[in-house]
Protein backbone atom coordinates (compact mmCIF):
# COMPACT_ATOMS: atom_id res chain seq x y z
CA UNK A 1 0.00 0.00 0.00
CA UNK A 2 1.63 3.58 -1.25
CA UNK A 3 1.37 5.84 2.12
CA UNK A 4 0.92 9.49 2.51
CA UNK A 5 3.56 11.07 4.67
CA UNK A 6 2.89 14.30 6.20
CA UNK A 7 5.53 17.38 5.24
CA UNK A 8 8.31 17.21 8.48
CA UNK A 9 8.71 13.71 7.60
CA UNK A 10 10.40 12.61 4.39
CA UNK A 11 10.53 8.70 4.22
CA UNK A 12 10.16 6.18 7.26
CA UNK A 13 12.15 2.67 6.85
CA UNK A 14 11.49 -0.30 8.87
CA UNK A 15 9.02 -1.17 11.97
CA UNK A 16 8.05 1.39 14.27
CA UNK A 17 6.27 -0.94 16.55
CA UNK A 18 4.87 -4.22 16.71
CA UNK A 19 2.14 -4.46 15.15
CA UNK A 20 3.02 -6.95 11.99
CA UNK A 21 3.54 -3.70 9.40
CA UNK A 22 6.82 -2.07 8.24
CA UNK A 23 8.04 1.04 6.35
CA UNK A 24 10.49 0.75 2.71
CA UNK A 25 11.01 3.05 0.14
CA UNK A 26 10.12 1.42 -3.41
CA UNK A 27 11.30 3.49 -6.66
CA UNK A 28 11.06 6.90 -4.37
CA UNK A 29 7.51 6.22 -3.21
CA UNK A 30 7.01 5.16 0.24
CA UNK A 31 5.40 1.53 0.89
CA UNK A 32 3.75 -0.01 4.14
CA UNK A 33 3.76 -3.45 3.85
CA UNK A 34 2.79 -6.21 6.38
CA UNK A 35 5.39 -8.37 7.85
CA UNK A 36 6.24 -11.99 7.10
CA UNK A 37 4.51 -14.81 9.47
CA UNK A 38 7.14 -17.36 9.31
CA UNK A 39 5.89 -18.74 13.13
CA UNK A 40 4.76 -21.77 11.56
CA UNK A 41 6.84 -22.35 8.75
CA UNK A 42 8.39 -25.54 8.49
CA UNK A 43 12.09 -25.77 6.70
CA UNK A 44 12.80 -28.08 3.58
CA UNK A 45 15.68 -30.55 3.84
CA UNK A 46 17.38 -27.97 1.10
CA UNK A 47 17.05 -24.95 3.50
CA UNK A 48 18.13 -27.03 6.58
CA UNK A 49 21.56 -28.12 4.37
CA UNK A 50 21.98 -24.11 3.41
CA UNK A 51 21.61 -23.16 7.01
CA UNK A 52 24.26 -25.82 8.40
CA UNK A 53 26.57 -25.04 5.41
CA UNK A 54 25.97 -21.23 6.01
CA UNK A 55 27.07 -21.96 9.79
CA UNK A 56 29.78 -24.45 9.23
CA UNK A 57 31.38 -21.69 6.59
CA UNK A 58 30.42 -18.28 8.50
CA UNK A 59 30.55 -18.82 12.52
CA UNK A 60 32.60 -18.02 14.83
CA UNK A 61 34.71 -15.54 12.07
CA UNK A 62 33.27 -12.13 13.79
């Protein structure tokens, strides 16, 4: 949905509270969009293999 912003306030990014909507700037118009429900999502053997590769690669470095 393309929101309105009043004049003091340019462009909002991100969640301002929690209440499952968010703030991004799309092509220089400002969007609210609802936020992903991934509470119940179940992961694929593929994304299980990407997230122990990720971690085996990436952790403890930083």
């Amino acid at each position: 949905m393309k929101a309105e912003l009043i004049i003091p306030i340019d462009a909002l990014r991100g969640k301002l509270r929690e209440d499952g909507y968010y703030f991004r700037m799309y092509k220089g118009v400002q969007i609210v969009q609802r936020c992903p429900d991934r509470s119940k999502h179940k992961k694929t053997i593929a994304e299980a293999a990407n997230q122990k590769r990720f971690a085996q690669r990436y952790a403890g470095k930083h």
